[in-house]
Protein backbone atom coordinates (compact mmCIF):
# COMPACT_ATOMS: atom_id res chain seq x y z
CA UNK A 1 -13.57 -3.51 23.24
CA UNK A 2 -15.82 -6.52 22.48
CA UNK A 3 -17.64 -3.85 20.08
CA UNK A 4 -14.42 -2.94 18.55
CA UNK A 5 -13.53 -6.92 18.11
CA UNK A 6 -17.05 -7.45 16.69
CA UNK A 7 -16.87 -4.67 14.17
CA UNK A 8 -13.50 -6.12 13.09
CA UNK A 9 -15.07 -9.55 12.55
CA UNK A 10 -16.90 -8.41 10.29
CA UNK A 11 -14.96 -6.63 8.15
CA UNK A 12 -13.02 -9.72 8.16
CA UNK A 13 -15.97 -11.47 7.02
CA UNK A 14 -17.09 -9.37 4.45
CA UNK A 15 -13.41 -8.96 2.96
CA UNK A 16 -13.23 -12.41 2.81
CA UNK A 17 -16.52 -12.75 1.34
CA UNK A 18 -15.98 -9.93 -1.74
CA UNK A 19 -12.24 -11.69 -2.23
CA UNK A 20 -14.80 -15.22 -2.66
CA UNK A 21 -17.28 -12.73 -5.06
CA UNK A 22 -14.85 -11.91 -7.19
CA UNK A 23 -12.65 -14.97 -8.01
CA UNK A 24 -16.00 -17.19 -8.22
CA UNK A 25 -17.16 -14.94 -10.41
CA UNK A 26 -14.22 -14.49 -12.68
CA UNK A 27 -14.19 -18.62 -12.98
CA UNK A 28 -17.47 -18.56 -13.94
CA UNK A 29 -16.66 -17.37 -17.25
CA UNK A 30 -12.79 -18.17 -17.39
CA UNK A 31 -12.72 -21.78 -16.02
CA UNK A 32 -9.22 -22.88 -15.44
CA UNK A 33 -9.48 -26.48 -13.97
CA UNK A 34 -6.30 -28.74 -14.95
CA UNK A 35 -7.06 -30.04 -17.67
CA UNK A 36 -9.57 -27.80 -19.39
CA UNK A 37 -9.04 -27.58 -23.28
CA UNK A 38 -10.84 -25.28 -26.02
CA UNK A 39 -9.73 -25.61 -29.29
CA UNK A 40 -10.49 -23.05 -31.91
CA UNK A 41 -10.46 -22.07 -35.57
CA UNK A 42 -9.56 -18.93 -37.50
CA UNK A 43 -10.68 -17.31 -40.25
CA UNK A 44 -8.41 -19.25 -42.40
CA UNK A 45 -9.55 -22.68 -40.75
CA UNK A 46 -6.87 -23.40 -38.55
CA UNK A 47 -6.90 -24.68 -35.38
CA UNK A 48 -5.51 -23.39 -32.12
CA UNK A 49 -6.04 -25.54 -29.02
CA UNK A 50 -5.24 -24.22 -25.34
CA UNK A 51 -4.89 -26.44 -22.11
CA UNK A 52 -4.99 -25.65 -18.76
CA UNK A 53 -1.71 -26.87 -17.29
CA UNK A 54 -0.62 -26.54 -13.83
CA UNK A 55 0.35 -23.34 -11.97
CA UNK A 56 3.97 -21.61 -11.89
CA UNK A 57 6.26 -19.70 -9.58
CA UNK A 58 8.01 -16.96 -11.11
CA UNK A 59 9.79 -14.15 -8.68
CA UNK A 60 7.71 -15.22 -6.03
CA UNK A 61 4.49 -15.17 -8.03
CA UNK A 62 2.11 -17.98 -8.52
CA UNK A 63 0.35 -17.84 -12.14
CA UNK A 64 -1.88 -19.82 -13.57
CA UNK A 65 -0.79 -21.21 -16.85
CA UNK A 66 -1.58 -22.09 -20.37
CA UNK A 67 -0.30 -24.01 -23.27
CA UNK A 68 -0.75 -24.27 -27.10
CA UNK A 69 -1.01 -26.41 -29.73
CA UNK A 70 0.43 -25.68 -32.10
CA UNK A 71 2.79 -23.66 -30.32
CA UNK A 72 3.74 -19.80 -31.82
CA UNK A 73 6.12 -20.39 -34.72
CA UNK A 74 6.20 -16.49 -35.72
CA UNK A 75 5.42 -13.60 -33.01
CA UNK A 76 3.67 -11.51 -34.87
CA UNK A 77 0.78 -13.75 -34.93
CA UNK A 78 0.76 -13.39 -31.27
CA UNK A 79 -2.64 -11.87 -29.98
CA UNK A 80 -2.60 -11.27 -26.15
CA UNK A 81 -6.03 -11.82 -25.30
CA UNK A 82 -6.38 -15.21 -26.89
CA UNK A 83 -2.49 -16.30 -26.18
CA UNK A 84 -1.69 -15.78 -22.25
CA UNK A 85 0.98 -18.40 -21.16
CA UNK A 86 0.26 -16.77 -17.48
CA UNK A 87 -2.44 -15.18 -15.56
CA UNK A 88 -3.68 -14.32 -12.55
CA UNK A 89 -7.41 -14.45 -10.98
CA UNK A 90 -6.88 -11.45 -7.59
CA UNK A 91 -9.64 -9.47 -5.82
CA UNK A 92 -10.24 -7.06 -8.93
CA UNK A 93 -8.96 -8.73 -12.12
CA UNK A 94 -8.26 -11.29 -14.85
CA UNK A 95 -4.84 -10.40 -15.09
CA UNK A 96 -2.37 -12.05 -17.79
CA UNK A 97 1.35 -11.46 -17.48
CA UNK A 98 1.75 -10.78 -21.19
CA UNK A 99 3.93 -7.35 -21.20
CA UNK A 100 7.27 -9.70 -22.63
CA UNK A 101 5.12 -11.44 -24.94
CA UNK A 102 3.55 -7.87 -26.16
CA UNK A 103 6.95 -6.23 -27.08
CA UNK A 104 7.99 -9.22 -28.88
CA UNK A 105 4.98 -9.32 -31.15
CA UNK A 106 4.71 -5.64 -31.63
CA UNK A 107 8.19 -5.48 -32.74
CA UNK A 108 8.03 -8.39 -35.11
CA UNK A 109 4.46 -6.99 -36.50
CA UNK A 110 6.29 -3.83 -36.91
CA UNK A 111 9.59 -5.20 -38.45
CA UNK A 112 7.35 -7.26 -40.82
CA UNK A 113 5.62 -3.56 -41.74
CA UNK A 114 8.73 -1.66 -42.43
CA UNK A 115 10.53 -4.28 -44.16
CA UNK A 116 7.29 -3.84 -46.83
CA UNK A 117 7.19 -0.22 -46.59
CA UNK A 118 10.88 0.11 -47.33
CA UNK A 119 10.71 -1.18 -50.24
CA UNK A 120 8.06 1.22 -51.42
CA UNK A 121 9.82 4.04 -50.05
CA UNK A 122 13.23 3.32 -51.93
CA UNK A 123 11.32 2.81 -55.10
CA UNK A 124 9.30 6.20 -54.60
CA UNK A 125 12.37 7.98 -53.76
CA UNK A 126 14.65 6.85 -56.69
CA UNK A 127 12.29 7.55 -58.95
CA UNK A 128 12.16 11.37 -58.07
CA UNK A 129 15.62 11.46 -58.99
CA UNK A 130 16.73 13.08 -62.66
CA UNK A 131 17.87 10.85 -64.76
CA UNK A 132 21.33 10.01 -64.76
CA UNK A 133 22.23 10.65 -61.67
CA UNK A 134 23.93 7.46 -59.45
CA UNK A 135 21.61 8.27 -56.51
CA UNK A 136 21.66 5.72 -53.44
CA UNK A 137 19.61 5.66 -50.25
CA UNK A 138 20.53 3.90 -47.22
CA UNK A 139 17.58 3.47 -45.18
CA UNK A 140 17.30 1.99 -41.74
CA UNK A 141 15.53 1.50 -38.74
CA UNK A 142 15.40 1.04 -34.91
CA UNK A 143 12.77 -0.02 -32.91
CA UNK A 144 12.12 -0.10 -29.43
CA UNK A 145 8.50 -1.48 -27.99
CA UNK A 146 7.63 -0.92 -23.75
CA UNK A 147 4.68 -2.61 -22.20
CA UNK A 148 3.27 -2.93 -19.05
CA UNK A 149 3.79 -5.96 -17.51
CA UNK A 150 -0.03 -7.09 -17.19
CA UNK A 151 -2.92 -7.12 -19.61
CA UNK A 152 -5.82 -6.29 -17.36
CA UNK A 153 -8.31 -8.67 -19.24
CA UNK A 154 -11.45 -8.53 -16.88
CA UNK A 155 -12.14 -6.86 -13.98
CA UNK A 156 -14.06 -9.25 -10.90
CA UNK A 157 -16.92 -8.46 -10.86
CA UNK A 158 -17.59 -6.37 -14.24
CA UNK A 159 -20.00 -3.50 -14.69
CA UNK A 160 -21.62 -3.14 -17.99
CA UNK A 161 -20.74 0.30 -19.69
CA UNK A 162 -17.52 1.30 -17.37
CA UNK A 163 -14.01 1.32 -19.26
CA UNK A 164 -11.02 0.32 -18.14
CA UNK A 165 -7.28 1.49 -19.06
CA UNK A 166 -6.17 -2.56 -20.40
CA UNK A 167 -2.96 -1.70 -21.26
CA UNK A 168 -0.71 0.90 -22.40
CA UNK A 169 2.25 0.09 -24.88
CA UNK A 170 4.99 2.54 -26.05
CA UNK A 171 6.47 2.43 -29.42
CA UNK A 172 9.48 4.38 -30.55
CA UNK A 173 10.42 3.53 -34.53
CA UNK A 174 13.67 5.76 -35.82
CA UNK A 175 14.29 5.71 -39.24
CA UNK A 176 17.66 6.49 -41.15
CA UNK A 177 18.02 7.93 -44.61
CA UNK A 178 21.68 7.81 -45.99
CA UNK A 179 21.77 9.67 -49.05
CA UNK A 180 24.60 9.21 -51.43
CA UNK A 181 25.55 10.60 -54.89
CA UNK A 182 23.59 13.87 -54.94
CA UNK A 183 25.54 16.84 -56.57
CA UNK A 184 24.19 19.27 -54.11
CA UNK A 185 23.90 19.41 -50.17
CA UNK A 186 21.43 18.63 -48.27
CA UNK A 187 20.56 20.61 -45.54
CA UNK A 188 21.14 18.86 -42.25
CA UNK A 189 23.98 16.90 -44.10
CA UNK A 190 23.23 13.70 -45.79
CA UNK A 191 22.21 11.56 -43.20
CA UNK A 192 18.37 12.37 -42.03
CA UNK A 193 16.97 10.37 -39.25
CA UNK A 194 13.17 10.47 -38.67
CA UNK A 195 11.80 9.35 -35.17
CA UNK A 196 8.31 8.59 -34.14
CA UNK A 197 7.30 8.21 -30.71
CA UNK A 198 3.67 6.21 -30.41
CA UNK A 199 1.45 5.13 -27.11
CA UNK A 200 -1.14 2.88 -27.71
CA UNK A 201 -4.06 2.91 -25.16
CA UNK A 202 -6.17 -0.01 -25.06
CA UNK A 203 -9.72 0.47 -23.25
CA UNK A 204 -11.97 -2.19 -22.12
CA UNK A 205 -15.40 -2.29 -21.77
CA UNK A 206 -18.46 -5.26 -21.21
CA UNK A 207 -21.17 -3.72 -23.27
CA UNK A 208 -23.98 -7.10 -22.37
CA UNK A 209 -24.37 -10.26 -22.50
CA UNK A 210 -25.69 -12.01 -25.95
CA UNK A 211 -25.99 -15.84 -27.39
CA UNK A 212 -23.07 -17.28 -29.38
CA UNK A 213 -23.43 -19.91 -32.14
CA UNK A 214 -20.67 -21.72 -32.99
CA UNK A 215 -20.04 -25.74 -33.89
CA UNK A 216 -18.99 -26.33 -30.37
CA UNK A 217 -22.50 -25.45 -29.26
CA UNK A 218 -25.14 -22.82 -28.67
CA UNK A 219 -23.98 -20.68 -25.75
CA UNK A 220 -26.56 -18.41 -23.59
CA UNK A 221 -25.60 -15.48 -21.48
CA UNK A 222 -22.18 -14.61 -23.29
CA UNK A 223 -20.41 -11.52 -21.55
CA UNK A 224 -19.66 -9.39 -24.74
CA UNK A 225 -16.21 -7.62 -23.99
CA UNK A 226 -15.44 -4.74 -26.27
CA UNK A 227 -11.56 -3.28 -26.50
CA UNK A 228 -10.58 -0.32 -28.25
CA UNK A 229 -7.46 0.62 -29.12
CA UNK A 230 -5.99 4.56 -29.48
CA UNK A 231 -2.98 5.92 -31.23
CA UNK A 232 -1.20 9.36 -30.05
CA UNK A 233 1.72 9.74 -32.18
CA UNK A 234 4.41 12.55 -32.54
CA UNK A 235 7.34 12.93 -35.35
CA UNK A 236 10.72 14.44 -34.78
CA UNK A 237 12.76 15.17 -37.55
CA UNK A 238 16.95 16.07 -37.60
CA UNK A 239 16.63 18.62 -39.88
CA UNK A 240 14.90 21.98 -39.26
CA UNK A 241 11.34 22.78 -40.79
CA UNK A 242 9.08 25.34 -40.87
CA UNK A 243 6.65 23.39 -38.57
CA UNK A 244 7.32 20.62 -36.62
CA UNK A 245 4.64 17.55 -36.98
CA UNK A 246 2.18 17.94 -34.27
CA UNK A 247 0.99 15.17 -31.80
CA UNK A 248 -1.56 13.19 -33.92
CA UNK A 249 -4.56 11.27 -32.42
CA UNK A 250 -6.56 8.33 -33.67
CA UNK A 251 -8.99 6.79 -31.87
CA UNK A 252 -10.53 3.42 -32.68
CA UNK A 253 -7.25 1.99 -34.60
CA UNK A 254 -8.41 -1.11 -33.71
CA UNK A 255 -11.49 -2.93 -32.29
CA UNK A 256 -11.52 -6.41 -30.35
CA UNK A 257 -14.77 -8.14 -29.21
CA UNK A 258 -14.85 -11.42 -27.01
CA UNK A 259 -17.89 -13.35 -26.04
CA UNK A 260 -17.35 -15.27 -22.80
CA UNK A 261 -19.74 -18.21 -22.01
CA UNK A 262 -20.68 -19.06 -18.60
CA UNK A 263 -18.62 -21.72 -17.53
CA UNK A 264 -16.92 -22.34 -20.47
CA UNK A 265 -15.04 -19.41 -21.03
CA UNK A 266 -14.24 -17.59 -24.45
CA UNK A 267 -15.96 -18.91 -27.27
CA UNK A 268 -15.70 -16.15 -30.29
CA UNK A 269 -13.35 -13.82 -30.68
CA UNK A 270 -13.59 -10.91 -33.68
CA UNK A 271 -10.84 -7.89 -34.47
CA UNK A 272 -11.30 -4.89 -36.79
CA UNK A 273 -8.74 -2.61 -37.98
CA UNK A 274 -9.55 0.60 -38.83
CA UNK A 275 -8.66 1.77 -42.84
CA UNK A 276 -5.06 3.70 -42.67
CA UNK A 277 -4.75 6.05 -45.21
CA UNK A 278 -0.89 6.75 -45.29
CA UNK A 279 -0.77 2.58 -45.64
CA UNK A 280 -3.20 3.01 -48.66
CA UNK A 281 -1.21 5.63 -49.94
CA UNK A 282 1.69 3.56 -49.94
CA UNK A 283 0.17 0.34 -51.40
CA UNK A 284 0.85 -1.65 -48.23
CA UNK A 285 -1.09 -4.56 -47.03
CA UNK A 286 -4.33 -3.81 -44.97
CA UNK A 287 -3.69 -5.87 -41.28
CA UNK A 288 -5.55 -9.04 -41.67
CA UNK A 289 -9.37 -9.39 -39.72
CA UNK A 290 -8.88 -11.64 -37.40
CA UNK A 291 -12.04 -14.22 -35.98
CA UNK A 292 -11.48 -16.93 -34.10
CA UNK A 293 -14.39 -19.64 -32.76
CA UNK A 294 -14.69 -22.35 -30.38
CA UNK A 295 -15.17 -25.90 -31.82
CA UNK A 296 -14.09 -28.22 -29.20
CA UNK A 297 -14.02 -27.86 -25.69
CA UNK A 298 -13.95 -30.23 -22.23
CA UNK A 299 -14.15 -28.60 -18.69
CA UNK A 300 -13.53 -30.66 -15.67
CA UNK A 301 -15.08 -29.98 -12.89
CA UNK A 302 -13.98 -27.71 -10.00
CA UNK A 303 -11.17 -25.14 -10.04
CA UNK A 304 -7.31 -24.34 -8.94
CA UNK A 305 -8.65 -21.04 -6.95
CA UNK A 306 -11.25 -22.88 -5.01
């Protein structure tokens, strides 16, 4: 018995003791004392500060908590790993409760991309019609974006090389085509409807460490973490064809590095898109590489989680 109770002691112990491992080690490089700020400019020279504020309950949860200045005026400039409003530091991750925030900005990045491709596509489209024909097309759209409710931002501790699933986000964008005025029919009637179902997979991985110049500082020892995001899509259409679209697959659509600093947390942050050729095609406008880089910063000493 007293061999049993000693053998549970020490699991105790060393439980304890990883549980310590990994949250010191996650504030090591994402300090989150109250009143911590970092402020930050883009590639366009604009700055974007962040404060550590004090925790909040929500359904029974305690999150940590961030806020912005200036605060998000349009979601699709949202970007989840630099915008958390909540997080949590557990046993195994950096975890920010983002999966609201997600859908909103992927829809509104989305909406802002069809409302430009539309245009295109009604242009396109009338101008394959012979002339003098009073042609008109209709054309809407539905989308509907699911995330998961957690961005899994770090794992605690990290090991270099091994990826992690981040997050997984599901996309499903119908389009409508009401076609009016043609002389002939059109098989499956005139209304065609066009759905595309889309899972994006984001993978993280620390690759090293490296040192960071920026005017805040020079900044030894930076984690380097590396996300990658991948694109399996499918089209349905209403009307029969020969051959149904197959599943596509694109890998790399997008790539996001973060350097975080010892004790100071993230201090550059860099994202690539990768070149879309139906966008090209279409004349649309390329997404925007993004860099952000720390220019300010003040951390107090000590920590909520200790």
């Amino acid at each position: 018995m007293k061999k049993i109770r000693f053998t549970l002691a020490l699991l105790l112990i060393f439980g304890s003791s990883t549980t310590l491992m990994g949250n010191e080690w996650a504030n090591y490089y994402f300090p989150d004392a109250l009143g911590n700020y970092w402020v930050y400019e883009d590639q366009n020279g604009d700055e974007l500060t962040r404060y550590a504020i004090e925790p909040e309950n929500i359904d029974g949860e305690t999150y940590r908590a961030f806020t912005y200045d200036p605060g998000l005026e349009n979601w699709a400039d949202f970007e989840h790993y630099i915008h958390p409003y909540y997080y949590q530091v557990g046993d195994d991750w950096v975890a920010f409760f983002v999966g609201t925030e997600i859908e909103n900005a992927a829809k509104a990045s989305l909406i802002e991309q069809m409302e430009e491709a539309l245009v295109v596509m009604r242009q396109a489209m009338q101008e394959q019609m012979p002339e003098g024909l009073n042609v008109s097309f209709d054309i809407d759209y539905e989308i509907d974006v699911t995330s998961q409710d957690y961005f899994y931002f770090l794992p605690t501790p990290a090991t270099f090389n091994e990826e992690w699933t981040a997050i997984e986000v599901n996309v499903v964008l119908t389009l409508t085509i009401d076609i009016k005025g043609l002389p002939m029919e059109i098989p499956g009637g005139s209304t065609q409807t066009v759905t595309t179902y889309m899972t994006y997979v984001e993978m993280g991985n620390v690759t090293g460490t490296e040192t960071v110049e920026t005017d805040a500082g020079t900044f030894e020892d930076c984690l380097v973490v590396e996300y990658r995001t991948d694109l399996s899509s499918e089209t349905a259409l209403s009307v029969e064809v020969p051959q149904q679209p197959g599943v596509q697959e694109q890998a790399g659509i997008s790539v996001t590095t973060l350097w975080l600093a010892p004790n100071v947390g993230i201090v550059k942050f860099a994202q690539e898109h990768q070149e879309d050729a139906g966008s090209d095609a279409l004349g649309l406008t390329p997404p925007e590489e993004k860099n952000f880089e720390l220019i300010q910063y003040e951390i107090k000493s000590g920590s909520d989680s200790e």
